[in-house]
PDB file of N, CA and C in Angstrom:
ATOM      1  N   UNK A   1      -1.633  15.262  15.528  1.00  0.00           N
ATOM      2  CA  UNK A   1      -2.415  14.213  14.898  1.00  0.00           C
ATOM      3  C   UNK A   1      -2.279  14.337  13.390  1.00  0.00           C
ATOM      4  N   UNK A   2      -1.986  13.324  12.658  1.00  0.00           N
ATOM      5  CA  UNK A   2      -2.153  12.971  11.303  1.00  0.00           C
ATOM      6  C   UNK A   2      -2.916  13.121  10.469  1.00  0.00           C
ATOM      7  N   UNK A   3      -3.157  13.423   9.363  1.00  0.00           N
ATOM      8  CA  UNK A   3      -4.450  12.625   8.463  1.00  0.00           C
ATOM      9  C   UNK A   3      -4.286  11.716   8.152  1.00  0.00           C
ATOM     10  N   UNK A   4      -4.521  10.582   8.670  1.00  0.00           N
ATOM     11  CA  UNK A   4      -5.283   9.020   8.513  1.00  0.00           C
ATOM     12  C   UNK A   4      -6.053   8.789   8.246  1.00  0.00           C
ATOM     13  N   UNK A   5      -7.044   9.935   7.907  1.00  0.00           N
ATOM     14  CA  UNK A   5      -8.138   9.468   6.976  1.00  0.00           C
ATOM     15  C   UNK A   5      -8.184   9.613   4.974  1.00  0.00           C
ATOM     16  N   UNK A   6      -8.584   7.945   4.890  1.00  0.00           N
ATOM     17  CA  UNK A   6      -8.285   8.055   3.500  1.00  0.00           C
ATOM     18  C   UNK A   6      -9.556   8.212   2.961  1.00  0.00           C
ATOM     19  N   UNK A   7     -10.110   8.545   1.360  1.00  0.00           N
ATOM     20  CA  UNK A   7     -11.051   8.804   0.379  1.00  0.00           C
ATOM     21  C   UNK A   7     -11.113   7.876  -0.632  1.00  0.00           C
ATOM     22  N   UNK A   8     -11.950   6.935  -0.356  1.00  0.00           N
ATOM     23  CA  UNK A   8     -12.975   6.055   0.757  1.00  0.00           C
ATOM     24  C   UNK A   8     -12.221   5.424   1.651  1.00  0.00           C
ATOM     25  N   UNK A   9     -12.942   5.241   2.909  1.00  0.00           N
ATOM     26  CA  UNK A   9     -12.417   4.860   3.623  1.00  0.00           C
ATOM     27  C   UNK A   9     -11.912   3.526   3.669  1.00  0.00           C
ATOM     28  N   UNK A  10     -10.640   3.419   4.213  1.00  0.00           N
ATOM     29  CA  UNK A  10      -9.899   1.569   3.949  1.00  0.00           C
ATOM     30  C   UNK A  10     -10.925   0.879   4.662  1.00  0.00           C
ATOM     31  N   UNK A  11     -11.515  -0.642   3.943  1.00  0.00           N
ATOM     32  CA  UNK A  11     -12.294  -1.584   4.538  1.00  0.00           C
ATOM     33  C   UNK A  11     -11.442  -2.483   4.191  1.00  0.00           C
ATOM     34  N   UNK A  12     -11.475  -3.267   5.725  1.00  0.00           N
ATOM     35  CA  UNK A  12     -11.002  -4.606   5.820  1.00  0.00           C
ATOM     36  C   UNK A  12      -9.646  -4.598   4.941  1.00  0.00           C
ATOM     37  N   UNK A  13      -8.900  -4.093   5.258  1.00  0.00           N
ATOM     38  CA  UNK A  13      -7.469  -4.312   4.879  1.00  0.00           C
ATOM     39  C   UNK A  13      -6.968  -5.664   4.790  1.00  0.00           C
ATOM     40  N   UNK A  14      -6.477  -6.226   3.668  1.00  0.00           N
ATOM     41  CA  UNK A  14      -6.022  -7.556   3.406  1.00  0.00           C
ATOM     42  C   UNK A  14      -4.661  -7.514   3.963  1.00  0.00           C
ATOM     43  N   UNK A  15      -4.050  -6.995   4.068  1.00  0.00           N
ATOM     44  CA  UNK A  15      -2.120  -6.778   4.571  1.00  0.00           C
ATOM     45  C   UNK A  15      -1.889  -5.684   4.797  1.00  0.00           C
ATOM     46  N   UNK A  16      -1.051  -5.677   5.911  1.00  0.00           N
ATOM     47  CA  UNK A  16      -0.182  -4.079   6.557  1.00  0.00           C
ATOM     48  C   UNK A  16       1.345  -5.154   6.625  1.00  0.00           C
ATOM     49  N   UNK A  17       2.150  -4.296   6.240  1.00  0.00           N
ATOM     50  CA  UNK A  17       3.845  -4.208   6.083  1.00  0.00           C
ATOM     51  C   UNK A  17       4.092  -2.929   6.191  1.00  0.00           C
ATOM     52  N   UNK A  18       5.308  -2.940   6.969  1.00  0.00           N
ATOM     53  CA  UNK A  18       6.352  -2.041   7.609  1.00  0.00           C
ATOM     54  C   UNK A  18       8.249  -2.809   8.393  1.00  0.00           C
ATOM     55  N   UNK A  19       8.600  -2.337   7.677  1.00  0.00           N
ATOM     56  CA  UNK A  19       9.806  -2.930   8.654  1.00  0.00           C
ATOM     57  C   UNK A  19      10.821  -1.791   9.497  1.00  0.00           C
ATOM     58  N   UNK A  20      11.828  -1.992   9.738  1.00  0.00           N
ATOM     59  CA  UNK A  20      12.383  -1.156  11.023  1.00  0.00           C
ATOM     60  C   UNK A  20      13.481  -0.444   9.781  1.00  0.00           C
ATOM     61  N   UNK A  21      13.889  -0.688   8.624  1.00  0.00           N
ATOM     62  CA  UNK A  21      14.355   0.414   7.520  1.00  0.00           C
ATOM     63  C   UNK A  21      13.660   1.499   7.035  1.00  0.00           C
ATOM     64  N   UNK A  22      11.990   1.199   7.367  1.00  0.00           N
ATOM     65  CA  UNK A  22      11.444   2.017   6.210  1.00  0.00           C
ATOM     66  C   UNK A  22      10.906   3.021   7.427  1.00  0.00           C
ATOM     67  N   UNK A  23      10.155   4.646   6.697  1.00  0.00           N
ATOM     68  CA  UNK A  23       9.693   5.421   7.439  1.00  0.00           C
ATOM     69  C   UNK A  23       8.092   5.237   7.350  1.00  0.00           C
ATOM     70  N   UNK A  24       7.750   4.300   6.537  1.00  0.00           N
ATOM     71  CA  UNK A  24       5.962   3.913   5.709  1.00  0.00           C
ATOM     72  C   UNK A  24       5.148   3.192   6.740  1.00  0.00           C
ATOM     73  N   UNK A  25       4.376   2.611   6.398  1.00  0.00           N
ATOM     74  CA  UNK A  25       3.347   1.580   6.461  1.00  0.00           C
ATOM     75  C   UNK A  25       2.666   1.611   5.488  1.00  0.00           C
ATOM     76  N   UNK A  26       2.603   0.131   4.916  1.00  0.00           N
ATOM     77  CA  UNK A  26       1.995   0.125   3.871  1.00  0.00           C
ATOM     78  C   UNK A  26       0.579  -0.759   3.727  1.00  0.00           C
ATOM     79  N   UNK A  27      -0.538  -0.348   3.580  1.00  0.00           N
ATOM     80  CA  UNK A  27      -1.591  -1.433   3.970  1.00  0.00           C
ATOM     81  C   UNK A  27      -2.369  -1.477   2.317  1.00  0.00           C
ATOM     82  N   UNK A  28      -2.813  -2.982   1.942  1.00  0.00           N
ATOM     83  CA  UNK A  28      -3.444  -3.177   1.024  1.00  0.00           C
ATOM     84  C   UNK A  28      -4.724  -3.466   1.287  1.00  0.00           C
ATOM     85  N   UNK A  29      -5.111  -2.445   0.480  1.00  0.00           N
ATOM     86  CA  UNK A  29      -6.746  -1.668   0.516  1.00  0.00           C
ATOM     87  C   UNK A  29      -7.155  -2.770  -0.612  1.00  0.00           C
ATOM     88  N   UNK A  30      -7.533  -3.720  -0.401  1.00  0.00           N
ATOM     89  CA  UNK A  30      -8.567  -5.130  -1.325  1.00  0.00           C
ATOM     90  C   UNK A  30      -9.653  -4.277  -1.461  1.00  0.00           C
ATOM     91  N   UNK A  31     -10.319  -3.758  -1.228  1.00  0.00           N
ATOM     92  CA  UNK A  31     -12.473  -3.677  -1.493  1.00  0.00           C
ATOM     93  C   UNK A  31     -11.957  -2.207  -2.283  1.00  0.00           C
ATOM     94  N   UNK A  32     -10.756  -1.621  -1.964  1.00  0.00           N
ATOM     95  CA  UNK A  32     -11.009  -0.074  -2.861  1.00  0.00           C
ATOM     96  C   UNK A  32      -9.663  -0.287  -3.930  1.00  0.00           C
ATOM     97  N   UNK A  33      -9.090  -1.742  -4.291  1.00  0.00           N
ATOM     98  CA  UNK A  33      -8.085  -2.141  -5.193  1.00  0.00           C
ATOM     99  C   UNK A  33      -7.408  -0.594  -5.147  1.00  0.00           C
ATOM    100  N   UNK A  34      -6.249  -0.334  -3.915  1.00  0.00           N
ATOM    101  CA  UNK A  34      -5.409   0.584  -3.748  1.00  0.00           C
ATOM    102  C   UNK A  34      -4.326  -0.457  -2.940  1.00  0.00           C
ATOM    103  N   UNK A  35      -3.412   0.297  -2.478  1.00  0.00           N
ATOM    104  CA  UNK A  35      -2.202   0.554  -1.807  1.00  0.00           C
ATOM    105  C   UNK A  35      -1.718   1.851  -1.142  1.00  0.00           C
ATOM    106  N   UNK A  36      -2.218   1.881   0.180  1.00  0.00           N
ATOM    107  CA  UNK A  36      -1.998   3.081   1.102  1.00  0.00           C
ATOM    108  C   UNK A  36      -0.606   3.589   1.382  1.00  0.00           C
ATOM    109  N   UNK A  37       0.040   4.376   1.553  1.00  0.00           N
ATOM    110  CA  UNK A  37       0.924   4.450   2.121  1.00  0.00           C
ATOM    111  C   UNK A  37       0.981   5.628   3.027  1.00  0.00           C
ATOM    112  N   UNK A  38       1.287   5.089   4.397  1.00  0.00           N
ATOM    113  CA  UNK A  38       1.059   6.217   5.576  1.00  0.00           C
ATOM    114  C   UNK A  38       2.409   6.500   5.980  1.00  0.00           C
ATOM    115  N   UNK A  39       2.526   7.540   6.528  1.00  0.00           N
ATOM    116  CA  UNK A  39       4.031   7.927   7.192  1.00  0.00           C
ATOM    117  C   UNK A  39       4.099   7.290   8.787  1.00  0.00           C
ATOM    118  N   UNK A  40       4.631   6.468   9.305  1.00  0.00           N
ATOM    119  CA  UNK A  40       4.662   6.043  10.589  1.00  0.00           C
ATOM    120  C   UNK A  40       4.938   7.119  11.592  1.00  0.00           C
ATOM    121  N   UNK A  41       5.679   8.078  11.771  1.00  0.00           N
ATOM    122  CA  UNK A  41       6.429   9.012  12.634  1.00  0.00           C
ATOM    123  C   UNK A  41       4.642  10.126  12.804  1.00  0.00           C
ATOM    124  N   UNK A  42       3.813  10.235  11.773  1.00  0.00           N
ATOM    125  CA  UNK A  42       2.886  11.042  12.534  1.00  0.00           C
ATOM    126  C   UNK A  42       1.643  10.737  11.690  1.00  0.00           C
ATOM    127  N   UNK A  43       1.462   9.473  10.868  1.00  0.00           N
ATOM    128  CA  UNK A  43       0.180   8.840  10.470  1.00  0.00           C
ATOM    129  C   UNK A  43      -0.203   9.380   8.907  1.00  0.00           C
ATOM    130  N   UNK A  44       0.399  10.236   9.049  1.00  0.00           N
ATOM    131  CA  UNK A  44      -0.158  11.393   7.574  1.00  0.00           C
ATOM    132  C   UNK A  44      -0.372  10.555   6.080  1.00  0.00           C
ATOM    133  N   UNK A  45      -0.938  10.283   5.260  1.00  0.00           N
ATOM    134  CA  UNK A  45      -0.664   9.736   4.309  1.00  0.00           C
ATOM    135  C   UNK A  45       0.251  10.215   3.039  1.00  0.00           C
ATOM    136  N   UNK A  46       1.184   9.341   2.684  1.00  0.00           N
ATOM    137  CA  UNK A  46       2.394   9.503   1.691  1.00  0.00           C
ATOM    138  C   UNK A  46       1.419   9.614   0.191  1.00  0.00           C
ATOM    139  N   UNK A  47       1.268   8.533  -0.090  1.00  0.00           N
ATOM    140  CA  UNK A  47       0.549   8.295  -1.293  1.00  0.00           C
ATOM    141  C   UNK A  47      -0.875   7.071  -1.249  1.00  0.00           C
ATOM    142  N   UNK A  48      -0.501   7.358  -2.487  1.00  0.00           N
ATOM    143  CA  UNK A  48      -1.864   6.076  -2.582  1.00  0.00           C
ATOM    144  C   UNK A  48      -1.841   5.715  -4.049  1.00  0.00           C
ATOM    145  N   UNK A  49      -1.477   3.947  -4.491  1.00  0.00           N
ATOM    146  CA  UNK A  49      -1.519   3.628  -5.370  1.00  0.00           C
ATOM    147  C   UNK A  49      -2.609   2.848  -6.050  1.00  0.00           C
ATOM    148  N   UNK A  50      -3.390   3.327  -6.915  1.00  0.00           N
ATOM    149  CA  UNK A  50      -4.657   2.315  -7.011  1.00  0.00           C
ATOM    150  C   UNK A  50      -4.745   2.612  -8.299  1.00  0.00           C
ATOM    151  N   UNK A  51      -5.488   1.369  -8.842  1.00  0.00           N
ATOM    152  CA  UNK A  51      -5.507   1.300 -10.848  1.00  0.00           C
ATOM    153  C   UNK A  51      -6.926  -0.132 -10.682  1.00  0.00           C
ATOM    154  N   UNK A  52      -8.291   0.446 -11.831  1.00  0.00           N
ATOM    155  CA  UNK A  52      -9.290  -0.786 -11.962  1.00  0.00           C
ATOM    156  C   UNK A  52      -8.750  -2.177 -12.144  1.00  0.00           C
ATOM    157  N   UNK A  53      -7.393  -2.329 -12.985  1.00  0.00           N
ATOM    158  CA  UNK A  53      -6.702  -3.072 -12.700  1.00  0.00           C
ATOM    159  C   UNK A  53      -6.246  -4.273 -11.781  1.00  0.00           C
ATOM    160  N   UNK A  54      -6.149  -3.147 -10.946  1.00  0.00           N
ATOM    161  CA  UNK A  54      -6.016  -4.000  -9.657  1.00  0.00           C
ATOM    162  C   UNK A  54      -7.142  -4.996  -8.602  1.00  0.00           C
ATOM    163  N   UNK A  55      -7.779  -5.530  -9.398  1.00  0.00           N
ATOM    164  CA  UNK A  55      -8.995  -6.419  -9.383  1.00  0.00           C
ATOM    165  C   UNK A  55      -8.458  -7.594  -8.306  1.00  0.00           C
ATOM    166  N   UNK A  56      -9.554  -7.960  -7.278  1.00  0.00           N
ATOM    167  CA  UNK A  56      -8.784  -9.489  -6.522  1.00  0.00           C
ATOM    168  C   UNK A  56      -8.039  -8.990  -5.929  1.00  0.00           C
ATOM    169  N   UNK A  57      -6.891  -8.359  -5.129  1.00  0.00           N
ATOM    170  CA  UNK A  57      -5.557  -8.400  -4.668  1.00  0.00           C
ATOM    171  C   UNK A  57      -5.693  -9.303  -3.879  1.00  0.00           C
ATOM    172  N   UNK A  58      -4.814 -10.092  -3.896  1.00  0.00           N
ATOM    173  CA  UNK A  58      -4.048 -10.925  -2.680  1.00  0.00           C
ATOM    174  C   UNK A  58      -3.234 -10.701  -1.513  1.00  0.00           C
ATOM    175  N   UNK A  59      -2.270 -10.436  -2.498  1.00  0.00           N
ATOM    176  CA  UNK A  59      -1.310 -10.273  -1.481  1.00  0.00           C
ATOM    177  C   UNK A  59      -0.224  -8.717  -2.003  1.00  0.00           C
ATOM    178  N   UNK A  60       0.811  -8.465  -1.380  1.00  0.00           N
ATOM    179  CA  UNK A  60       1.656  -7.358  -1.218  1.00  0.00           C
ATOM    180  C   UNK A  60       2.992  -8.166  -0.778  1.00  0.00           C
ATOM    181  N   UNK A  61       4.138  -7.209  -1.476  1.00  0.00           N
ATOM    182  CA  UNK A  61       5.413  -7.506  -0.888  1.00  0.00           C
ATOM    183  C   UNK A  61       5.964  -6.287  -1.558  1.00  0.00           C
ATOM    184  N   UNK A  62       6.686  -5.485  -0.282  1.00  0.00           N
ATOM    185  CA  UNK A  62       7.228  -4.483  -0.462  1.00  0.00           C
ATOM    186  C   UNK A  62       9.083  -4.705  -0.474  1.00  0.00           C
ATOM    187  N   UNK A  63       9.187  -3.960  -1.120  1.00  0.00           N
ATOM    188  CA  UNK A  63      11.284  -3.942  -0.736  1.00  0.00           C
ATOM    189  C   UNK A  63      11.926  -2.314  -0.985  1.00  0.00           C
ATOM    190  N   UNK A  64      12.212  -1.934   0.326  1.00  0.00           N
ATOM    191  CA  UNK A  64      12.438  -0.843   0.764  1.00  0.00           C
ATOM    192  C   UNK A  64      13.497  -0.283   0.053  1.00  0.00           C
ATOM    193  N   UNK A  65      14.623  -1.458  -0.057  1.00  0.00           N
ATOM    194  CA  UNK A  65      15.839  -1.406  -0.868  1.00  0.00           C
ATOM    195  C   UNK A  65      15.792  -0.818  -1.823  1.00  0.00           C
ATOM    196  N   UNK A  66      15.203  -1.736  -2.586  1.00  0.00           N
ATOM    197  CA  UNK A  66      15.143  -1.559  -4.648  1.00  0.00           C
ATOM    198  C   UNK A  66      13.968  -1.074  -4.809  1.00  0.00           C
ATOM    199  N   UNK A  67      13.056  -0.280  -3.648  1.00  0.00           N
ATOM    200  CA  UNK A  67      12.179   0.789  -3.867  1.00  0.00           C
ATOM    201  C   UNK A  67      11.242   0.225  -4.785  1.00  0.00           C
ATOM    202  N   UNK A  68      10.622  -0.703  -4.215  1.00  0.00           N
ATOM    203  CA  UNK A  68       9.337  -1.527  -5.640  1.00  0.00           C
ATOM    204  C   UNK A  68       8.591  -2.087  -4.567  1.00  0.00           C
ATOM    205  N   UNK A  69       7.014  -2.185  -4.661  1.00  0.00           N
ATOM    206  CA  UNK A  69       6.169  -2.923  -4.465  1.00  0.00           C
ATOM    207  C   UNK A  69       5.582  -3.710  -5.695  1.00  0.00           C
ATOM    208  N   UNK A  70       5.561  -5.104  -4.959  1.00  0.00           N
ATOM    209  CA  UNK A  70       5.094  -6.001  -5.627  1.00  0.00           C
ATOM    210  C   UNK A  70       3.344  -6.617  -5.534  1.00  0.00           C
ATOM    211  N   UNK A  71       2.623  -6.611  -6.364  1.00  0.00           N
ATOM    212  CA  UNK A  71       1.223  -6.757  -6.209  1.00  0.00           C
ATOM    213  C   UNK A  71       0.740  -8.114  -6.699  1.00  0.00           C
ATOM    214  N   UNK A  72      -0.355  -8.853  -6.143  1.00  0.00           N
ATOM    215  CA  UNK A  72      -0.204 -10.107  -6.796  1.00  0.00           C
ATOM    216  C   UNK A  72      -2.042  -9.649  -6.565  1.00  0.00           C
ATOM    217  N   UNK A  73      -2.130  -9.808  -7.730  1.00  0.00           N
ATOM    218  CA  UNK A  73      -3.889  -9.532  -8.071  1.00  0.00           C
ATOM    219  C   UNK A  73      -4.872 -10.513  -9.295  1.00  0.00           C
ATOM    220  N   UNK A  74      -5.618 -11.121  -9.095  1.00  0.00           N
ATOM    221  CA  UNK A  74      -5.911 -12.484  -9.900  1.00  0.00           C
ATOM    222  C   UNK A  74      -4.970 -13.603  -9.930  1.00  0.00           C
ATOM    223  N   UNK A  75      -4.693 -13.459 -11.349  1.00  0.00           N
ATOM    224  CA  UNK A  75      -2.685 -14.266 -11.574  1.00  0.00           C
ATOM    225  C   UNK A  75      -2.490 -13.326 -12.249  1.00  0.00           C
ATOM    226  N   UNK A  76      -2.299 -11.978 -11.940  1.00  0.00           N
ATOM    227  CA  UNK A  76      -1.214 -10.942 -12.667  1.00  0.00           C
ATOM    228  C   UNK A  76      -0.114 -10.400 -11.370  1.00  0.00           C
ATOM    229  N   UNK A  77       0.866 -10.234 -12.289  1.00  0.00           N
ATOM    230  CA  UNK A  77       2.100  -9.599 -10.432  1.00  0.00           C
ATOM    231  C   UNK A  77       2.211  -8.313 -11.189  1.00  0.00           C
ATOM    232  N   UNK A  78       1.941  -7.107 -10.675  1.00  0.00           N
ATOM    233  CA  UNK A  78       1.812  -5.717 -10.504  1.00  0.00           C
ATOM    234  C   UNK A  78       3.280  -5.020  -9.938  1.00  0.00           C
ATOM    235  N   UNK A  79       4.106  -4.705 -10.890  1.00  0.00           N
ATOM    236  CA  UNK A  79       5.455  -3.891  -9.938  1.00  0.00           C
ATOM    237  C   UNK A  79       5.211  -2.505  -9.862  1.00  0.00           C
ATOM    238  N   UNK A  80       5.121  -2.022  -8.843  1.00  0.00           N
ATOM    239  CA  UNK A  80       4.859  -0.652  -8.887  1.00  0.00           C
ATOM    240  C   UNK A  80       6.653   0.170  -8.007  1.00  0.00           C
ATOM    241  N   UNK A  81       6.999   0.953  -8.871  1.00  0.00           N
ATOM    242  CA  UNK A  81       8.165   1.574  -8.248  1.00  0.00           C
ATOM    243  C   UNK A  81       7.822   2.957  -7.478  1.00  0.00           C
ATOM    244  N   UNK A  82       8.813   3.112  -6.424  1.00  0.00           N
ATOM    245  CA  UNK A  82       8.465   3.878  -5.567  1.00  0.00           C
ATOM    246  C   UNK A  82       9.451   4.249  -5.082  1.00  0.00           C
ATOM    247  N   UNK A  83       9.464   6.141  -4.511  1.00  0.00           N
ATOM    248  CA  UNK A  83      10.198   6.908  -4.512  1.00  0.00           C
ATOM    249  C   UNK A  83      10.282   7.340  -3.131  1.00  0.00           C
ATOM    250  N   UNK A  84      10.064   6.261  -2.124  1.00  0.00           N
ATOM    251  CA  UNK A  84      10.298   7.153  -0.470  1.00  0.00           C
ATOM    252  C   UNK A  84      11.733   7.278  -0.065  1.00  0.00           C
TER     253      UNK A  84
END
């Protein structure tokens, strides 16, 4: 079993993405303005990206490729780069 438990706990997750390239899941934590990232193969958590900043989130778009998540929070777009 994993640690899947995050500090505070994820409420009401606005978006989960994962595709069949990546080893992640990535769920956007709206009420705790983060970005989870869990390991799929045994749940554990990778990281966790969160900034006051990140006010509102909407939406998420990840690209496994060119290693960037994209954040769309108020009307600001948030690139966050990433190293999995």
């Amino acid at each position: 079993t994993g640690s899947f438990a995050t500090t505070p706990a994820i409420n009401l997750p606005k978006q989960i993405l994962t595709d069949g390239d990546t080893n992640y899941l990535y769920i956007l934590d709206q009420n705790n303005q983060r970005v989870v990232v869990f390991e799929k193969n045994n749940g554990n958590i990778k990281i966790q990206y969160s900034s006051k900043e990140f006010s509102n989130l909407k939406s998420m778009i990840f690209e496994n490729k060119e290693k960037k998540i994209y954040l769309l929070a108020d009307h600001k777009i948030y690139l966050i780069n990433i190293n999995n």
